[in-house]
PDB file of N, CA and C in Angstrom:
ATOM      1  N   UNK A   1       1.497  -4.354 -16.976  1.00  0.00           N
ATOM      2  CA  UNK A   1       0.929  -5.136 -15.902  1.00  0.00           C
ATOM      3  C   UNK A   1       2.039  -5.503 -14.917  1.00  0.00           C
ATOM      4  N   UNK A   2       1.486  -5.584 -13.318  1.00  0.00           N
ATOM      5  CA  UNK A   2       2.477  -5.973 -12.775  1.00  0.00           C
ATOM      6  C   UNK A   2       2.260  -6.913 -11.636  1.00  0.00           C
ATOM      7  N   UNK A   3       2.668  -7.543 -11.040  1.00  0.00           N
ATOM      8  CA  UNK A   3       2.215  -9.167 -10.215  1.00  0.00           C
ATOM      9  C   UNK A   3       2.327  -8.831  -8.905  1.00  0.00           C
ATOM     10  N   UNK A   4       1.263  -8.706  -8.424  1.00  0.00           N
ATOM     11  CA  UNK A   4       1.154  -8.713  -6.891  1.00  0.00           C
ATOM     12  C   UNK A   4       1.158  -9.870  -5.890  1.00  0.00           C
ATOM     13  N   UNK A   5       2.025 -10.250  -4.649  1.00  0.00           N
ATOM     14  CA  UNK A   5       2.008 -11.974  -4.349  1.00  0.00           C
ATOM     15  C   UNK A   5       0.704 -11.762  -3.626  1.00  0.00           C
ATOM     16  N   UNK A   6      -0.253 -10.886  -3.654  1.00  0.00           N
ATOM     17  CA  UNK A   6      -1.232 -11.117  -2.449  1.00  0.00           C
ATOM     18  C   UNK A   6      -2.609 -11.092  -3.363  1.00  0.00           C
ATOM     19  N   UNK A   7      -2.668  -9.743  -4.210  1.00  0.00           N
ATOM     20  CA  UNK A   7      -3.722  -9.477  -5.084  1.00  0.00           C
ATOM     21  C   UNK A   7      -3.611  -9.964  -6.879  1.00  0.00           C
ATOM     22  N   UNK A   8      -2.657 -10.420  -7.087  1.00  0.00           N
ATOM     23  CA  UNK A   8      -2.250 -10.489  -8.244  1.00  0.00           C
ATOM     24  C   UNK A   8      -2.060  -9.790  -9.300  1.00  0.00           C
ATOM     25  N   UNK A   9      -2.416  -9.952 -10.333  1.00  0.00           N
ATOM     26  CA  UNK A   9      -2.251  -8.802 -11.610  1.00  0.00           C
ATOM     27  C   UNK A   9      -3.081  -7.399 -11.454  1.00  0.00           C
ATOM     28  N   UNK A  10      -2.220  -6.897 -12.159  1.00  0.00           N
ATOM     29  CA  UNK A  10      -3.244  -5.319 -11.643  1.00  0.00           C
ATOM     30  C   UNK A  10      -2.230  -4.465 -12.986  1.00  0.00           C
ATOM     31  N   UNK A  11      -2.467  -3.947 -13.208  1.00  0.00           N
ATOM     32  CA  UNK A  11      -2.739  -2.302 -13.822  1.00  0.00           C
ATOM     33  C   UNK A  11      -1.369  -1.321 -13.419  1.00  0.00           C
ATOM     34  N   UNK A  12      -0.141  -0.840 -14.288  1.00  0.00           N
ATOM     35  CA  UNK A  12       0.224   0.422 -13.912  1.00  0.00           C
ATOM     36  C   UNK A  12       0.124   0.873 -14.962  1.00  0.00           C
ATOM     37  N   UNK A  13       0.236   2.072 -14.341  1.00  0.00           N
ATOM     38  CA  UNK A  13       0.100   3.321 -15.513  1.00  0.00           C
ATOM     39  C   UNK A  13       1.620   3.488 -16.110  1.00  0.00           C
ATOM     40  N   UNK A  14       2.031   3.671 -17.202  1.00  0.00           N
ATOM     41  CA  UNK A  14       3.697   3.986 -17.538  1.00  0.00           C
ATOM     42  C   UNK A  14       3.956   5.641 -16.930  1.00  0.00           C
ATOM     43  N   UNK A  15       5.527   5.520 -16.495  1.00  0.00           N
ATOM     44  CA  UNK A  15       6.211   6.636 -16.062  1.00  0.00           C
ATOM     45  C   UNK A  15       5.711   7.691 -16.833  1.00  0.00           C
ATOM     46  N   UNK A  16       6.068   9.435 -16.376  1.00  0.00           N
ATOM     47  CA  UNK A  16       5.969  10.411 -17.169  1.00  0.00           C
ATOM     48  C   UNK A  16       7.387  10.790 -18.587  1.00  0.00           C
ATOM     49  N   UNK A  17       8.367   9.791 -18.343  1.00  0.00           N
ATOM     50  CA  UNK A  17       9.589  10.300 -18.830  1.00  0.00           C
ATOM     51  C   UNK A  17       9.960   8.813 -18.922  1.00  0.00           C
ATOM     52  N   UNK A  18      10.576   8.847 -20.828  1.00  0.00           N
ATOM     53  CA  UNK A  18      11.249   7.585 -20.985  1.00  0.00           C
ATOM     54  C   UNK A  18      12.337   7.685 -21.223  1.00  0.00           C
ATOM     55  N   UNK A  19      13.252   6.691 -20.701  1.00  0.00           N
ATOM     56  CA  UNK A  19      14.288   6.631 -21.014  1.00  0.00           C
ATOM     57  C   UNK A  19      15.255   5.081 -21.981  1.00  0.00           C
ATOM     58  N   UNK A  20      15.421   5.548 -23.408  1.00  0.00           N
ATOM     59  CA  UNK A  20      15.963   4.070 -24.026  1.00  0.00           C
ATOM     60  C   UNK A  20      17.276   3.123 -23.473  1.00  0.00           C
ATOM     61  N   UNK A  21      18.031   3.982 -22.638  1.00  0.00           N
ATOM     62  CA  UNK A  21      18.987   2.926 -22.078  1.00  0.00           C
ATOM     63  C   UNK A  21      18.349   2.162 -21.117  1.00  0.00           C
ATOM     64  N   UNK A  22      17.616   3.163 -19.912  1.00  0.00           N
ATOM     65  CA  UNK A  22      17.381   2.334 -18.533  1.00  0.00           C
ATOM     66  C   UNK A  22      15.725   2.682 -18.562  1.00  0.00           C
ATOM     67  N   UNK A  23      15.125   1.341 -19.334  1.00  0.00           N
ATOM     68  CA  UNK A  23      13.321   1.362 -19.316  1.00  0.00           C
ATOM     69  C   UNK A  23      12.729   1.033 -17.654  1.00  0.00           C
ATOM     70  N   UNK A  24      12.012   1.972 -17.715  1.00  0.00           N
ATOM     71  CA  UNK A  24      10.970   1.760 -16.268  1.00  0.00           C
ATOM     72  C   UNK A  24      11.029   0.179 -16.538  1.00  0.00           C
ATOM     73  N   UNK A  25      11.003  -0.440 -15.022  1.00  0.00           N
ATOM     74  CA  UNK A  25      10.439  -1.331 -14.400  1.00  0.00           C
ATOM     75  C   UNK A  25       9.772  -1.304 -13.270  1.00  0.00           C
ATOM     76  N   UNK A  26       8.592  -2.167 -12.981  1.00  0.00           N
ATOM     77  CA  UNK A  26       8.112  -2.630 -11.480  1.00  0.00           C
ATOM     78  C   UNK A  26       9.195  -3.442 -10.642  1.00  0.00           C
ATOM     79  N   UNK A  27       9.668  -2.633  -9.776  1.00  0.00           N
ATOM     80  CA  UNK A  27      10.888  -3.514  -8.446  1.00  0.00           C
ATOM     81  C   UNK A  27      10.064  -3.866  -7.593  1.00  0.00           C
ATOM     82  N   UNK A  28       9.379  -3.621  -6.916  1.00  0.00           N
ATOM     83  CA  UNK A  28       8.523  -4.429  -5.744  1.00  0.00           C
ATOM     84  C   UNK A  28       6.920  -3.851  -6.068  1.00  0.00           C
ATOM     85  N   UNK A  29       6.190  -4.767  -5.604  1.00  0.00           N
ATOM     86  CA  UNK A  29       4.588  -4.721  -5.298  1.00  0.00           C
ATOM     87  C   UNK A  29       4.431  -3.335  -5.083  1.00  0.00           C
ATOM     88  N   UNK A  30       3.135  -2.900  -5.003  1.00  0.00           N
ATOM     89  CA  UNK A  30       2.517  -1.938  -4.476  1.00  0.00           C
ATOM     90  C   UNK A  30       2.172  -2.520  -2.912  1.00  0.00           C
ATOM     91  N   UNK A  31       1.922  -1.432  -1.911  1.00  0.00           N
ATOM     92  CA  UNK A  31       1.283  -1.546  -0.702  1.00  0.00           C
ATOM     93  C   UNK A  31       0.102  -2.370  -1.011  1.00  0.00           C
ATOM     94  N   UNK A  32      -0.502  -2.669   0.263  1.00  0.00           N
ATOM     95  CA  UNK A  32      -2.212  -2.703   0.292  1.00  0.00           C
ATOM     96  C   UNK A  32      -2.503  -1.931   0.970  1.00  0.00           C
ATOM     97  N   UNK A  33      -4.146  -1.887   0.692  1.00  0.00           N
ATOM     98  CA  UNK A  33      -4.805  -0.398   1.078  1.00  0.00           C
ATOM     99  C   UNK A  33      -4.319  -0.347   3.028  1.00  0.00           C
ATOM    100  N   UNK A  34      -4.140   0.337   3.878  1.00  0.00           N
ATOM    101  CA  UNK A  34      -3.776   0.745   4.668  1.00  0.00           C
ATOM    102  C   UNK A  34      -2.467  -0.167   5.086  1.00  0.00           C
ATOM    103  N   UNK A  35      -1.612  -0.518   4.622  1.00  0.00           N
ATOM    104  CA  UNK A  35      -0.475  -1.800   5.038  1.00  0.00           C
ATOM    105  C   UNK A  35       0.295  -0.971   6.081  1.00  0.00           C
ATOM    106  N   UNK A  36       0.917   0.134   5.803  1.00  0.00           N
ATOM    107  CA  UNK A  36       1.307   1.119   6.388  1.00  0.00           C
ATOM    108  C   UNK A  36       1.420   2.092   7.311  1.00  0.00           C
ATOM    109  N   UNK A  37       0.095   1.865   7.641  1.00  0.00           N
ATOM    110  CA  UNK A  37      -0.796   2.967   8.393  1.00  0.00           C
ATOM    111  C   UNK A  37      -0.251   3.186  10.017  1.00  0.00           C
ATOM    112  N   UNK A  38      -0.016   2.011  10.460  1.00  0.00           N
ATOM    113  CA  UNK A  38       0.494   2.034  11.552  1.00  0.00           C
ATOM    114  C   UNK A  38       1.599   2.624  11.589  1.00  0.00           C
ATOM    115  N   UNK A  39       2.841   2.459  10.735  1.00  0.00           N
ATOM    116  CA  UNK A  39       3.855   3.116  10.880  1.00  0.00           C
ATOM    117  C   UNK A  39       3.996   4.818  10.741  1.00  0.00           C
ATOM    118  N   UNK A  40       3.147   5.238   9.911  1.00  0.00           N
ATOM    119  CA  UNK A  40       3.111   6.367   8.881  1.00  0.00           C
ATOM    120  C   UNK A  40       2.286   7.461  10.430  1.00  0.00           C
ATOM    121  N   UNK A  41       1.226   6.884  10.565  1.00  0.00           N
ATOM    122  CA  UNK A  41       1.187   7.429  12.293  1.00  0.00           C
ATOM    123  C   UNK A  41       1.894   7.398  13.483  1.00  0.00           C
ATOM    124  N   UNK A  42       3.076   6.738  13.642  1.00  0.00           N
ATOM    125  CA  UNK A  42       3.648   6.632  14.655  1.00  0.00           C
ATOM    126  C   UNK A  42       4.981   7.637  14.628  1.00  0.00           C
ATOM    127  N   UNK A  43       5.301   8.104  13.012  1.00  0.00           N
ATOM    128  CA  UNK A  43       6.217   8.806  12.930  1.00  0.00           C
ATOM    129  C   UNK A  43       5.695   9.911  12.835  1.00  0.00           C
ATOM    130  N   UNK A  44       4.577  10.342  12.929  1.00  0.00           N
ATOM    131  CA  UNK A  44       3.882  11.722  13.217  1.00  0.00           C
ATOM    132  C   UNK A  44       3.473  11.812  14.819  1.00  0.00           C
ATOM    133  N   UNK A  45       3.748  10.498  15.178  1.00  0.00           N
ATOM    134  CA  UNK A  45       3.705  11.039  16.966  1.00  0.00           C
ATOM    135  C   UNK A  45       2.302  10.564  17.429  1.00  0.00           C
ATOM    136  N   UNK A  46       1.495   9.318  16.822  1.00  0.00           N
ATOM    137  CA  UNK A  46       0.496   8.977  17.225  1.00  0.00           C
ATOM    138  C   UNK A  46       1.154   7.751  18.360  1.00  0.00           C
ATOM    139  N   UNK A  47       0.541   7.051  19.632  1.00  0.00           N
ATOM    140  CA  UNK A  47       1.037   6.319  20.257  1.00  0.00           C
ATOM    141  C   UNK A  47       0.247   4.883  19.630  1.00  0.00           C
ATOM    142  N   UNK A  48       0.775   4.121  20.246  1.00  0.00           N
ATOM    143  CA  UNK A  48       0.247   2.763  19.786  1.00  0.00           C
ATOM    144  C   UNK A  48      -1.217   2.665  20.354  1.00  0.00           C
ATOM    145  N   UNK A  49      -1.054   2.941  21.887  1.00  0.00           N
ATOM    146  CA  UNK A  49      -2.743   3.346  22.468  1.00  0.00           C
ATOM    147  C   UNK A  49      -3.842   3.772  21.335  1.00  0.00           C
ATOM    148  N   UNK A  50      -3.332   4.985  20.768  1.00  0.00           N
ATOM    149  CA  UNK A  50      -4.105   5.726  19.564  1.00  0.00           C
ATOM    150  C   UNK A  50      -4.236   5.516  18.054  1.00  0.00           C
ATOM    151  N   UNK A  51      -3.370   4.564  17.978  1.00  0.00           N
ATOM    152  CA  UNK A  51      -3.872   3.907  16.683  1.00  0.00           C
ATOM    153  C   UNK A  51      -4.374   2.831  16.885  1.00  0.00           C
ATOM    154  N   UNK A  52      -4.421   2.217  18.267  1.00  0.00           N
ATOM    155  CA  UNK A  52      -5.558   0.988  18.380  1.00  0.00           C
ATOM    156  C   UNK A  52      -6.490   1.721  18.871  1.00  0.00           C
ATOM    157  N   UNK A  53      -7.283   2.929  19.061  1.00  0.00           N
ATOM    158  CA  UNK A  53      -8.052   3.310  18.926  1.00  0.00           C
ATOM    159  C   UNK A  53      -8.699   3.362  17.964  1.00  0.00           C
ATOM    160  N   UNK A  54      -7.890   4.017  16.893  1.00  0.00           N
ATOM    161  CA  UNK A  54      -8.640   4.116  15.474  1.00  0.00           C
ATOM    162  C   UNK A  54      -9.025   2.944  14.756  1.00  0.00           C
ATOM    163  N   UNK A  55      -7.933   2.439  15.191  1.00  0.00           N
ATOM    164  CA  UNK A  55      -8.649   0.626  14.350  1.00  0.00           C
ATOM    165  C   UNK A  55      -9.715   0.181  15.093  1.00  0.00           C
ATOM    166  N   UNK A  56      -9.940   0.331  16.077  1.00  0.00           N
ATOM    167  CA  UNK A  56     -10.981   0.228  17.008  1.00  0.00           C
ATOM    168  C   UNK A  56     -12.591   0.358  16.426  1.00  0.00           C
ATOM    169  N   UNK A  57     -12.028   1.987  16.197  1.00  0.00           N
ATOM    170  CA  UNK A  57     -13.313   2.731  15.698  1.00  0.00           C
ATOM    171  C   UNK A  57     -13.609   2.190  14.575  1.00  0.00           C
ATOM    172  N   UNK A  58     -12.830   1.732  13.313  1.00  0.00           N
ATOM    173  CA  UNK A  58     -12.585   1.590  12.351  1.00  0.00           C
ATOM    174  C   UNK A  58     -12.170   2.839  11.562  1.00  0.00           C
ATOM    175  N   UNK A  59     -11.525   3.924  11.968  1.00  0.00           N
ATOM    176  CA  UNK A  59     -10.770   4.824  11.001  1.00  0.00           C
ATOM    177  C   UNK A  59      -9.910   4.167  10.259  1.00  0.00           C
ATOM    178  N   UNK A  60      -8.954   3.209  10.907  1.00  0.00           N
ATOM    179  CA  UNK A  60      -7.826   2.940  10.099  1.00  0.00           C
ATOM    180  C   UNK A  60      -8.250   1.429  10.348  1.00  0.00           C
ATOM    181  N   UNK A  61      -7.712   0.935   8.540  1.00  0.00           N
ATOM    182  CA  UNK A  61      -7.656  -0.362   8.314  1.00  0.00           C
ATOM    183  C   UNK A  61      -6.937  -1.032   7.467  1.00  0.00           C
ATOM    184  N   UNK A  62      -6.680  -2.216   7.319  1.00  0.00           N
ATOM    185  CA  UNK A  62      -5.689  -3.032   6.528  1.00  0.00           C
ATOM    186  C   UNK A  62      -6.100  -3.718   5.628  1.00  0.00           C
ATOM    187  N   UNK A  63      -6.084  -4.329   4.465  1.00  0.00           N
ATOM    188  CA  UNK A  63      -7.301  -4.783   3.461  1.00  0.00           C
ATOM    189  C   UNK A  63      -5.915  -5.844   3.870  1.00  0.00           C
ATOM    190  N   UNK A  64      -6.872  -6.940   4.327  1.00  0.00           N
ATOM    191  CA  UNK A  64      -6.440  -8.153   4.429  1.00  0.00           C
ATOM    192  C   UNK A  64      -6.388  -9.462   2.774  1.00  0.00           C
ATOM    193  N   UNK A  65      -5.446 -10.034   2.941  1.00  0.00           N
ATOM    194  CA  UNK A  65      -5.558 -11.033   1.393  1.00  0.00           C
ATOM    195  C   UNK A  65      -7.274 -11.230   0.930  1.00  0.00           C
ATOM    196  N   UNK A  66      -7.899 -11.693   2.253  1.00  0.00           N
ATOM    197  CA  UNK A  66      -9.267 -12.103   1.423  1.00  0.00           C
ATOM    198  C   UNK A  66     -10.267 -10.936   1.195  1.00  0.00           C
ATOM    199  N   UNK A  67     -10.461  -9.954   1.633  1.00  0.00           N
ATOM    200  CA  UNK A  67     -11.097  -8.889   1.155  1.00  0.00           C
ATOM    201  C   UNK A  67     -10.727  -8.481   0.040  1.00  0.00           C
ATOM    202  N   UNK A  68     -12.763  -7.989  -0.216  1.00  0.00           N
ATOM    203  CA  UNK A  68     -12.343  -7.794  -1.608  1.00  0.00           C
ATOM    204  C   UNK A  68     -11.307  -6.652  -1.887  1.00  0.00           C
ATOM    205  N   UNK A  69     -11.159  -6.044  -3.511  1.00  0.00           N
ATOM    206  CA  UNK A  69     -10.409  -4.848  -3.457  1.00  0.00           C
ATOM    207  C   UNK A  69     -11.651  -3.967  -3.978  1.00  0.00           C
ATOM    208  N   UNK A  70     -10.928  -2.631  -3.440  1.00  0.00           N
ATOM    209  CA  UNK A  70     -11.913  -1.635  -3.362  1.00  0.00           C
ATOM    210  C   UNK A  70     -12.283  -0.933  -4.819  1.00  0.00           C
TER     211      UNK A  70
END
C-alpha cells in the first residue's frame, strides 16, 4: 500500500525483480488522472490555444481532489 496526499491509500502492485539489499520502495505519489496532460502536449508541440481547446471540449481533463476516482 502506498499514501497518496490527495486520494489516499491505494494499491501497488510489487516490482517484477527483487532485490535483498535495496527493497522496492514508493518515493513519491502517483499522478492524478490527467495531472500532466498539459505538459505532455506541449512537448509534442500542442499550443496553449489548443489544449484549452481540448479542455474546452472536454478531451482533456484533470481529476480534481473532490472527484470521484474512476
Amino acid at each position: 500500500m502506498a499514501d497518496h496526499p490527495i486520494v489516499g491509500e491505494y494499491r501497488v502492485l510489487p516490482g517484477g525483480v527483487r532485490f535483498d539489499a535495496t527493497p522496492a520502495s514508493v518515493r513519491r505519489h502517483a499522478p492524478l488522472v490527467g495531472q500532466h496532460g498539459d505538459e505532455v502536449l506541449a512537448e509534442i508541440g500542442y499550443t496553449a490555444a489548443e489544449v484549452a481547446a481540448l479542455r474546452a471540449e472536454g478531451v482533456l481533463h484533470t481529476l480534481a481532489a473532490t472527484d470521484p476516482l474512476p
